[in-house]
C-alpha atoms as a PDB file:
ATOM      1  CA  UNK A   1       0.000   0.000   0.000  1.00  0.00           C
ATOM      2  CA  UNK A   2       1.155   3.533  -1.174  1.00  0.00           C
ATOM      3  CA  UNK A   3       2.852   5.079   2.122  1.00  0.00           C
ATOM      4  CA  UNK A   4       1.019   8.331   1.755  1.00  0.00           C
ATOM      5  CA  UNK A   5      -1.688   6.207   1.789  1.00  0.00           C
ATOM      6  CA  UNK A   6      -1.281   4.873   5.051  1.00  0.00           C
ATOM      7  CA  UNK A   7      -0.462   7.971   7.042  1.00  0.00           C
ATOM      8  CA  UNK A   8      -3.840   9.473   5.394  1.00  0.00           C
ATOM      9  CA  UNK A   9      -5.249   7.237   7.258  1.00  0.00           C
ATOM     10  CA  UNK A  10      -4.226   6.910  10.268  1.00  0.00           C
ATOM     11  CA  UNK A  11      -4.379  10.510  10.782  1.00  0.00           C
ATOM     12  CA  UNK A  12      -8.178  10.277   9.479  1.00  0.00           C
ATOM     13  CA  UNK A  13      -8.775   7.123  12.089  1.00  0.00           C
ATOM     14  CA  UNK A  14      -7.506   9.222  14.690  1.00  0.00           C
ATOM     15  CA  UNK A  15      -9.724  12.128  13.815  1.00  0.00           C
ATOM     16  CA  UNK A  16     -12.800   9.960  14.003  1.00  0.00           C
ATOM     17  CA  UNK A  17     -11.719   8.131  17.136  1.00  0.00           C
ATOM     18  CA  UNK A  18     -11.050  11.796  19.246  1.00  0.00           C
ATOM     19  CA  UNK A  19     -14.022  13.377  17.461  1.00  0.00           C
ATOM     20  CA  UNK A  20     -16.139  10.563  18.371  1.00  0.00           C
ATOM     21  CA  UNK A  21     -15.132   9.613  21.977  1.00  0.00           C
ATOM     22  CA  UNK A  22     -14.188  12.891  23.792  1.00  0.00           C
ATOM     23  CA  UNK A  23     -17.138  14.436  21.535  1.00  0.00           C
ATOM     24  CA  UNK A  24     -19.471  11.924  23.569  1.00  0.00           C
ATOM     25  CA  UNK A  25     -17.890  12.812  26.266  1.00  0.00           C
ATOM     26  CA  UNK A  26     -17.764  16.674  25.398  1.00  0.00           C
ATOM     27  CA  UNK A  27     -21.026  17.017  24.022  1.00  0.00           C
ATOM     28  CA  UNK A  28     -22.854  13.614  24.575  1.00  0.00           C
ATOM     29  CA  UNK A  29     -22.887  13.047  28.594  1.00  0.00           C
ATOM     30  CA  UNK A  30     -25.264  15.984  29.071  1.00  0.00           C
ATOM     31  CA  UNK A  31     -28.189  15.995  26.755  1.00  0.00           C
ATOM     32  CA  UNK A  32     -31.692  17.308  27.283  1.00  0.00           C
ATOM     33  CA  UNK A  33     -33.148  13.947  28.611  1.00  0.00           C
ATOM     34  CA  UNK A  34     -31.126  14.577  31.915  1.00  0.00           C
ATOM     35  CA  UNK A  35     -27.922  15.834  33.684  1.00  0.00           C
ATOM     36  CA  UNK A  36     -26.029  12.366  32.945  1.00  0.00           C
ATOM     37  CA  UNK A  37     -26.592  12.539  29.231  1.00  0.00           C
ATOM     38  CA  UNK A  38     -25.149   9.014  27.965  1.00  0.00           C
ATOM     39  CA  UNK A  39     -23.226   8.442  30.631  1.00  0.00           C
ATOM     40  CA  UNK A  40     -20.004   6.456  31.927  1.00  0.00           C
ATOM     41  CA  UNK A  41     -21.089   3.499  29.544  1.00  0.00           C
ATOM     42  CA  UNK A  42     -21.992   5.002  26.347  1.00  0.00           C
ATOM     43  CA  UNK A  43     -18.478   7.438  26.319  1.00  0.00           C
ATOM     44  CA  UNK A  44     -17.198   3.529  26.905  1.00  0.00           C
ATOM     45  CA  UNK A  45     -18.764   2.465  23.952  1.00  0.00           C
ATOM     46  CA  UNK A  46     -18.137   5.643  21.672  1.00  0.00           C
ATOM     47  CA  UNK A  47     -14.565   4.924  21.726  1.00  0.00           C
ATOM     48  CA  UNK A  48     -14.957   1.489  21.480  1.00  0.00           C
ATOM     49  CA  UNK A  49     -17.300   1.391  18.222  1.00  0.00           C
ATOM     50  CA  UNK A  50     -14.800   4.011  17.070  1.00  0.00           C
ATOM     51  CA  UNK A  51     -12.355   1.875  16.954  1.00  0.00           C
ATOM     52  CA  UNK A  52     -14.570  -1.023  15.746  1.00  0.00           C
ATOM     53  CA  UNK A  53     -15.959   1.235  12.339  1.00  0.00           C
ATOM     54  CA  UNK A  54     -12.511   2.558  12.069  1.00  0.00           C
ATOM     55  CA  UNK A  55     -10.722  -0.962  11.740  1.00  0.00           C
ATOM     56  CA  UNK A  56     -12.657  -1.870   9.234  1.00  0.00           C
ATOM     57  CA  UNK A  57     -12.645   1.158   7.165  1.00  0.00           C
ATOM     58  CA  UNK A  58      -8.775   1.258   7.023  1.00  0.00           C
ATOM     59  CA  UNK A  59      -7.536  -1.174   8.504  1.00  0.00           C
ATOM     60  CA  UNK A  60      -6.934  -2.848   4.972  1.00  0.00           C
ATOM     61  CA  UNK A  61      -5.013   0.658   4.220  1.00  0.00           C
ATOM     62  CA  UNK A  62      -2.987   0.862   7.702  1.00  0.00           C
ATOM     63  CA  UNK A  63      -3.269  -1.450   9.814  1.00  0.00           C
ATOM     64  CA  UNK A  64      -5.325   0.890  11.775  1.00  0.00           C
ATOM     65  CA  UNK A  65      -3.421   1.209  14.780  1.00  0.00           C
ATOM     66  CA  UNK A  66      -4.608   5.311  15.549  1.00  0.00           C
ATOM     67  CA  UNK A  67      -2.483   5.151  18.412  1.00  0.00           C
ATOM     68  CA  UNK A  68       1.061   5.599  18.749  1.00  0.00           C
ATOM     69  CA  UNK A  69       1.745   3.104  21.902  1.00  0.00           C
ATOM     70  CA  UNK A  70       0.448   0.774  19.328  1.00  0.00           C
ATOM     71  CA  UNK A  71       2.597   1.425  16.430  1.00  0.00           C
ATOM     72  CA  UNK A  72       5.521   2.032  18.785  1.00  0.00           C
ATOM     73  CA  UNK A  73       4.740  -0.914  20.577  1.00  0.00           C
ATOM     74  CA  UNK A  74       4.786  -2.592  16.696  1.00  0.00           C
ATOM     75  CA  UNK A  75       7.946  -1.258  15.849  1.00  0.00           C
ATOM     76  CA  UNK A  76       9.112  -2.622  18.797  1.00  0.00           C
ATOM     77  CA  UNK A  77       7.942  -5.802  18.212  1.00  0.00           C
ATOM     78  CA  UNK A  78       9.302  -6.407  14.367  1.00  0.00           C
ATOM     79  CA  UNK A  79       6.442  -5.605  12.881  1.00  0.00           C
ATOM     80  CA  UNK A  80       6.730  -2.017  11.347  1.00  0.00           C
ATOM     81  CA  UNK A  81       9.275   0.255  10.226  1.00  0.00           C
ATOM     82  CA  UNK A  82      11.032   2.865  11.941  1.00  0.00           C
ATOM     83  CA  UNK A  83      10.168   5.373   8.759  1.00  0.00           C
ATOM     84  CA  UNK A  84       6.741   4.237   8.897  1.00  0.00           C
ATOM     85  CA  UNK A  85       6.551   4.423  12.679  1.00  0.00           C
ATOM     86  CA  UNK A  86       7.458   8.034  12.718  1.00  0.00           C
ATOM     87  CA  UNK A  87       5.156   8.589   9.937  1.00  0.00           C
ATOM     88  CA  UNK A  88       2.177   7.092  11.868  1.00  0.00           C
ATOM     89  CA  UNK A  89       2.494   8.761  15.161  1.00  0.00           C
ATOM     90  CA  UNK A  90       3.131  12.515  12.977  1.00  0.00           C
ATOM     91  CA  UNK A  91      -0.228  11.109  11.270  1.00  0.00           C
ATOM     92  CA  UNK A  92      -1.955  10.049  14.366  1.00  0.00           C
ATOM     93  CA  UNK A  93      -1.194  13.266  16.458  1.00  0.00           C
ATOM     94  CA  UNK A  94      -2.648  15.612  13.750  1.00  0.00           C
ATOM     95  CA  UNK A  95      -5.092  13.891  13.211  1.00  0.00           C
ATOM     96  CA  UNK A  96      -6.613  14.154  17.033  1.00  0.00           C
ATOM     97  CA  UNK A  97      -5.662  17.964  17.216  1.00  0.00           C
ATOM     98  CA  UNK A  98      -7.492  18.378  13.922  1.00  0.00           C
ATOM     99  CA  UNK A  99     -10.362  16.252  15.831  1.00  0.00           C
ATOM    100  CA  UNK A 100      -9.861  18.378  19.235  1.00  0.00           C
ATOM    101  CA  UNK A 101     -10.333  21.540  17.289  1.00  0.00           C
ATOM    102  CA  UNK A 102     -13.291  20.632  15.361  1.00  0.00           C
ATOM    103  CA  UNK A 103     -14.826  19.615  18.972  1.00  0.00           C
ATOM    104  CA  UNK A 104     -13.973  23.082  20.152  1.00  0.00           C
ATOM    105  CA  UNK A 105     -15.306  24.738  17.309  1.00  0.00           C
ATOM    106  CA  UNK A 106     -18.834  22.415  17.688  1.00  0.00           C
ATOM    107  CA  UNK A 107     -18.505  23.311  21.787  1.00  0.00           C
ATOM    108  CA  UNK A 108     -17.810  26.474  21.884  1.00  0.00           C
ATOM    109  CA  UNK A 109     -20.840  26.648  19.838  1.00  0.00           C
ATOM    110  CA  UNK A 110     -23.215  26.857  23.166  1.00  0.00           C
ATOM    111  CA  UNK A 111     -24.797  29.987  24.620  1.00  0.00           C
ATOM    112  CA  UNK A 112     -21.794  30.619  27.900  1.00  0.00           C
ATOM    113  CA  UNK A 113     -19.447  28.202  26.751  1.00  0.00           C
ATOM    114  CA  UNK A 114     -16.229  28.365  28.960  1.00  0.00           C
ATOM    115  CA  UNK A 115     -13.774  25.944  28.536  1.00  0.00           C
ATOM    116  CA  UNK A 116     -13.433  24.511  31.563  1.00  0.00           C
ATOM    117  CA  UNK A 117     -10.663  22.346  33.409  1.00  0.00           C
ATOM    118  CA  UNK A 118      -9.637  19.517  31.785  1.00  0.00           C
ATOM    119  CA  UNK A 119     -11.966  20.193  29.273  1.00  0.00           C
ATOM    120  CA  UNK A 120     -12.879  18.745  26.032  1.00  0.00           C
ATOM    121  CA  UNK A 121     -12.163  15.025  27.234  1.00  0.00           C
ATOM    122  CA  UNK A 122      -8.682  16.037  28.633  1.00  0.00           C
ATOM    123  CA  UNK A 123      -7.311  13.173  30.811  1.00  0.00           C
ATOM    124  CA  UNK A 124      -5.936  13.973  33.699  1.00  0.00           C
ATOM    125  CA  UNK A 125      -5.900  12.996  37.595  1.00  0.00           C
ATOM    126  CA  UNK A 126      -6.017  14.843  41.331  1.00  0.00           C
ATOM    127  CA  UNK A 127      -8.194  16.271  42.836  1.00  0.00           C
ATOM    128  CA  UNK A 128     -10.882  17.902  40.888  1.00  0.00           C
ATOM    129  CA  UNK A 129     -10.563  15.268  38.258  1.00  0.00           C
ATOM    130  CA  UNK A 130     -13.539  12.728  37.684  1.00  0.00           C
ATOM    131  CA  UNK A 131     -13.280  10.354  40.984  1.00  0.00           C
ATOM    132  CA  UNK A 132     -10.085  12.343  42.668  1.00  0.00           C
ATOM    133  CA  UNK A 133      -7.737   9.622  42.071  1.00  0.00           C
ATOM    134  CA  UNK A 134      -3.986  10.012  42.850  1.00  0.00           C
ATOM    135  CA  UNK A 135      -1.028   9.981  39.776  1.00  0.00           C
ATOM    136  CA  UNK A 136       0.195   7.013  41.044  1.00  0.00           C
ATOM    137  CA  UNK A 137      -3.296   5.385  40.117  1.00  0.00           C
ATOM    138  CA  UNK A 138      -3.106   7.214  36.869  1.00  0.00           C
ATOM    139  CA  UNK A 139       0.211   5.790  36.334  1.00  0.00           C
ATOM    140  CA  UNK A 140      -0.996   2.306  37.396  1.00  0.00           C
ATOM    141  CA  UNK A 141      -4.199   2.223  35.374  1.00  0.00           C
ATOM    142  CA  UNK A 142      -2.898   3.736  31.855  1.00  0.00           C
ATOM    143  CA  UNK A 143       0.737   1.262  32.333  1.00  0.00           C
ATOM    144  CA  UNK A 144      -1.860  -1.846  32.746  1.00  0.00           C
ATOM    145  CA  UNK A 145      -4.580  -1.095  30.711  1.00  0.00           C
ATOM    146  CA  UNK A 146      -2.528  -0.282  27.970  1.00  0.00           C
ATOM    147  CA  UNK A 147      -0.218  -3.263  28.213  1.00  0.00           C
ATOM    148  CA  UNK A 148      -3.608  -5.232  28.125  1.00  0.00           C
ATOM    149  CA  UNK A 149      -5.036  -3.874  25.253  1.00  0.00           C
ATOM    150  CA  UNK A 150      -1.637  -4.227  23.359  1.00  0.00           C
ATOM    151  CA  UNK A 151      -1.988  -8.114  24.211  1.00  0.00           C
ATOM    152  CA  UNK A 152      -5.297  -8.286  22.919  1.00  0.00           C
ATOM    153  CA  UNK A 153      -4.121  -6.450  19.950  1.00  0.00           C
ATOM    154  CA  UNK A 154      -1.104  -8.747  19.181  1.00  0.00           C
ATOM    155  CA  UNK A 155      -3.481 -11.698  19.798  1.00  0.00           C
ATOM    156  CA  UNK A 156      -5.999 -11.093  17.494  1.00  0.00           C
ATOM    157  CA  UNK A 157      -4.071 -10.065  14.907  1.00  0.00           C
ATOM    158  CA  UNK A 158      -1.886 -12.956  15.204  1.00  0.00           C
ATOM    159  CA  UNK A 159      -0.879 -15.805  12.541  1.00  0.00           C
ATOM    160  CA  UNK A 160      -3.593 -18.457  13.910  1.00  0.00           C
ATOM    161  CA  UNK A 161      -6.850 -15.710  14.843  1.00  0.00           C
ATOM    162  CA  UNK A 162      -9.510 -14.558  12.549  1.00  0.00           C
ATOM    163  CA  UNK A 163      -8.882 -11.561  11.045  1.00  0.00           C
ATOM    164  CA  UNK A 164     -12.688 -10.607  10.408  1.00  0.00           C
ATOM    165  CA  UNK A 165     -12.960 -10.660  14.158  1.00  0.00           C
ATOM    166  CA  UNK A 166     -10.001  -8.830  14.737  1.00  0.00           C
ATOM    167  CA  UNK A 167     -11.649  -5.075  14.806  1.00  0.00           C
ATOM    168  CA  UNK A 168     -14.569  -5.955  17.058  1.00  0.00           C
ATOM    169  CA  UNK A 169     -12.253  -8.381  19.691  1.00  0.00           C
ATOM    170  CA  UNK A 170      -9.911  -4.663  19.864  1.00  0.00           C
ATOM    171  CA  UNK A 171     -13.267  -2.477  19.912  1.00  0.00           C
ATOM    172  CA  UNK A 172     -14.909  -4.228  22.719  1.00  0.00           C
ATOM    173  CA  UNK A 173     -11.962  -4.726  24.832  1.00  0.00           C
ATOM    174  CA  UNK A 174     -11.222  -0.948  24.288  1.00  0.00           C
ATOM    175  CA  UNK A 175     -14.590  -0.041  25.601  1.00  0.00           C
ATOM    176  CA  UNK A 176     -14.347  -2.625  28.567  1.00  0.00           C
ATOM    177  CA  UNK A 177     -11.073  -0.593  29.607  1.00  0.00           C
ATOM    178  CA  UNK A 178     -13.067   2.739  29.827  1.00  0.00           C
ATOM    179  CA  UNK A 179     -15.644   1.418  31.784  1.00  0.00           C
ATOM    180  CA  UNK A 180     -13.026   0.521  34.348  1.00  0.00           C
ATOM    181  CA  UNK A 181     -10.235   3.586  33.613  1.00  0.00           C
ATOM    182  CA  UNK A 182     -12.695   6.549  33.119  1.00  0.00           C
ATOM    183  CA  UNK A 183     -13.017   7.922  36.520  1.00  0.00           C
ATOM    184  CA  UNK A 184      -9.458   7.789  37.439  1.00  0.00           C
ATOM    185  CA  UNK A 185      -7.751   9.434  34.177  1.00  0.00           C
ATOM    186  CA  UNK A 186     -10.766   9.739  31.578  1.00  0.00           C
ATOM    187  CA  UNK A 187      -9.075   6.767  30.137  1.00  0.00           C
ATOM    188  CA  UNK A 188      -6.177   7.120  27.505  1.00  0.00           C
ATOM    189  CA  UNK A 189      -3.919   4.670  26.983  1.00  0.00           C
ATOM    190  CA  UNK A 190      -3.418   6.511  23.718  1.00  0.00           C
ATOM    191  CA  UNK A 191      -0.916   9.441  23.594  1.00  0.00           C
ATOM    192  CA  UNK A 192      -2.521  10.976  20.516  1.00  0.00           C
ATOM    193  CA  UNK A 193      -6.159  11.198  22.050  1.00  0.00           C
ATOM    194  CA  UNK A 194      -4.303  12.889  25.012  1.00  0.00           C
ATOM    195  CA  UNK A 195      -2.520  15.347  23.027  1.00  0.00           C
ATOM    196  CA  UNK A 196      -5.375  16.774  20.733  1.00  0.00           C
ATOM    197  CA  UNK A 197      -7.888  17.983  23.929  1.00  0.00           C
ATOM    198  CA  UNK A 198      -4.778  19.108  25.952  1.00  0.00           C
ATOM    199  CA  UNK A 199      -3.563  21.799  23.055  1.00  0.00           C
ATOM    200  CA  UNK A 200      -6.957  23.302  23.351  1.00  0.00           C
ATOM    201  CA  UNK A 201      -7.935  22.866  27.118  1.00  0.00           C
ATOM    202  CA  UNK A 202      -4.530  24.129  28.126  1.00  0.00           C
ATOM    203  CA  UNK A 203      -3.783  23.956  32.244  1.00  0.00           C
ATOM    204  CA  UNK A 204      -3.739  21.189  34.120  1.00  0.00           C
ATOM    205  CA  UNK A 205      -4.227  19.073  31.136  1.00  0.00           C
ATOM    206  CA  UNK A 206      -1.154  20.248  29.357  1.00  0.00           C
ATOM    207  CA  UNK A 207       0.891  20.367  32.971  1.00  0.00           C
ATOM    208  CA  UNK A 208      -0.520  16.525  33.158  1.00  0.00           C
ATOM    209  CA  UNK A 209      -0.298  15.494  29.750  1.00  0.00           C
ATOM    210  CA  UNK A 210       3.463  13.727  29.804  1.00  0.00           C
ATOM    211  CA  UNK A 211       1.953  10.661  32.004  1.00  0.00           C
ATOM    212  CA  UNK A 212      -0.288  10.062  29.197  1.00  0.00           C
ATOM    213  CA  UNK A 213       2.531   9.921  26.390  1.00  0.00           C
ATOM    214  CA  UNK A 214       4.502   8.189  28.515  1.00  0.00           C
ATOM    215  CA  UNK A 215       3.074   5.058  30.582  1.00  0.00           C
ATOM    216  CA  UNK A 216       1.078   3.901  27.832  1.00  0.00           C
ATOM    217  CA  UNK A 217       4.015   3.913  25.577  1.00  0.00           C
ATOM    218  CA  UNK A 218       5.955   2.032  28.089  1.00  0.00           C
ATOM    219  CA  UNK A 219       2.889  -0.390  28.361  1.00  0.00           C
ATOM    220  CA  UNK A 220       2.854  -0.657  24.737  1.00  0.00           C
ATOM    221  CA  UNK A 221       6.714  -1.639  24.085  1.00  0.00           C
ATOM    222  CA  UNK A 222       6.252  -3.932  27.690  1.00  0.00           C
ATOM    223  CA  UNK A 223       3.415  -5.781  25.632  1.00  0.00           C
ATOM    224  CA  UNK A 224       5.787  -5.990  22.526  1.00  0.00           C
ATOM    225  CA  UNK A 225       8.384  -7.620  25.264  1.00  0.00           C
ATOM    226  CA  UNK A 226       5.831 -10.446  26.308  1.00  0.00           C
ATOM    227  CA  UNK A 227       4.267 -11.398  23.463  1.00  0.00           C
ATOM    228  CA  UNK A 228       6.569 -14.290  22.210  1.00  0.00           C
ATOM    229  CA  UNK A 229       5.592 -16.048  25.817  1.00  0.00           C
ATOM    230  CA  UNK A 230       2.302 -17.071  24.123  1.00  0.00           C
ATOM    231  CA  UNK A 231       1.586 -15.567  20.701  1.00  0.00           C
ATOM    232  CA  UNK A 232       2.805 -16.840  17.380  1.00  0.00           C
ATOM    233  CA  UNK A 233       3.124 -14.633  14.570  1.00  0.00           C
END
């Protein structure tokens, strides 16, 4: 597949995945019907089915790995190119500013809008933050959840598992992490996501945003580490 090809996409998955998610998150969780809007469990499944639609849209093209722990974390593991890792994460990260702006633009929108802290869908932790949780649950939560997803990934998408399965087995186990992760750090185990909302939100969520480049890398590349223990490729 043409290489410009590929980073077109993943920075388009990554719009789609940050528009989606923190938009339900954003926008979504307080609706007309009631102050809770869709809630803890629909944001859950916004990124999930993001990821789900998104897989199969380009994942023919590029893998569709919107995430740069991932494609690190598949460099790391022999399975992509330095050149085309660098290329993917520069895709990935404009693609979820690109998404974080349009979700200002659509929020801002609202009679009194004030951005507030942490807002957009930032991730973040402390007190003030969702359910007040400490950094070293932060740190705890995005190291494990992203090292899990990263062996769900590398399963699924090994030698002996179905690849039409693939994109749903990575969606749902995506969404099951944000029903746990939300109220600690808003869930990111995805630098990119992180990145987009914290440009715009500015704050704490830029102060806090280097714990969510970091431990999910590190999850990522610990997941690339492991993965010969039971996975064939």
């Amino acid at each position: 597949m043409n290489t410009k090809k590929k980073f077109f996409a993943e920075g388009l998955g990554t719009f789609a995945l940050v528009l989606f998610g923190c938009g339900a998150a954003t926008i979504a969780s307080v609706s007309q019907s009631g102050p809770e809007g869709i809630g803890l469990l629909g944001i859950s499944l916004a990124f999930g089915f993001s990821v789900v639609v998104m897989a199969y849209a380009i994942g023919p093209i590029s893998g569709c790995h919107i995430n740069p722990a991932i494609s690190i974390a598949m460099l790391v593991a022999g399975k992509l190119s330095a050149k085309d890792t660098v290329g993917y994460v520069i895709s990935q990260c404009i693609g979820a500013i690109l998404a974080a702006g349009v979700l200002y633009l659509l929020a801002s929108g609202s009679a009194g809008f004030t951005m507030p802290e942490w807002g957009l869908g930032s991730n973040g932790w402390g007190e003030g933050y969702l359910g007040n949780y400490n950094m070293t649950s932060a740190l705890i939560a995005e190291f494990v959840f992203t090292f899990l997803f990263l062996l769900v990934i590398f399963g699924t998408t090994a030698k002996n598992a179905s690849p039409l399965m693939a994109g749903l087995a990575i969606g749902i186990s995506l969404a099951l992490i944000h029903m746990v992760a939300i109220p600690i750090t808003g869930t990111s185990v995805n630098p990119a996501r992180s990145l987009g909302p914290a440009l715009f939100a500015g704050g704490k969520a830029m102060s806090q945003l280097w714990l969510f480049i970091v431990t999910p890398i590190a999850g990522g590349i610990c997941a690339a580490l492991v993965r010969n223990l039971f996975i064939e490729d």
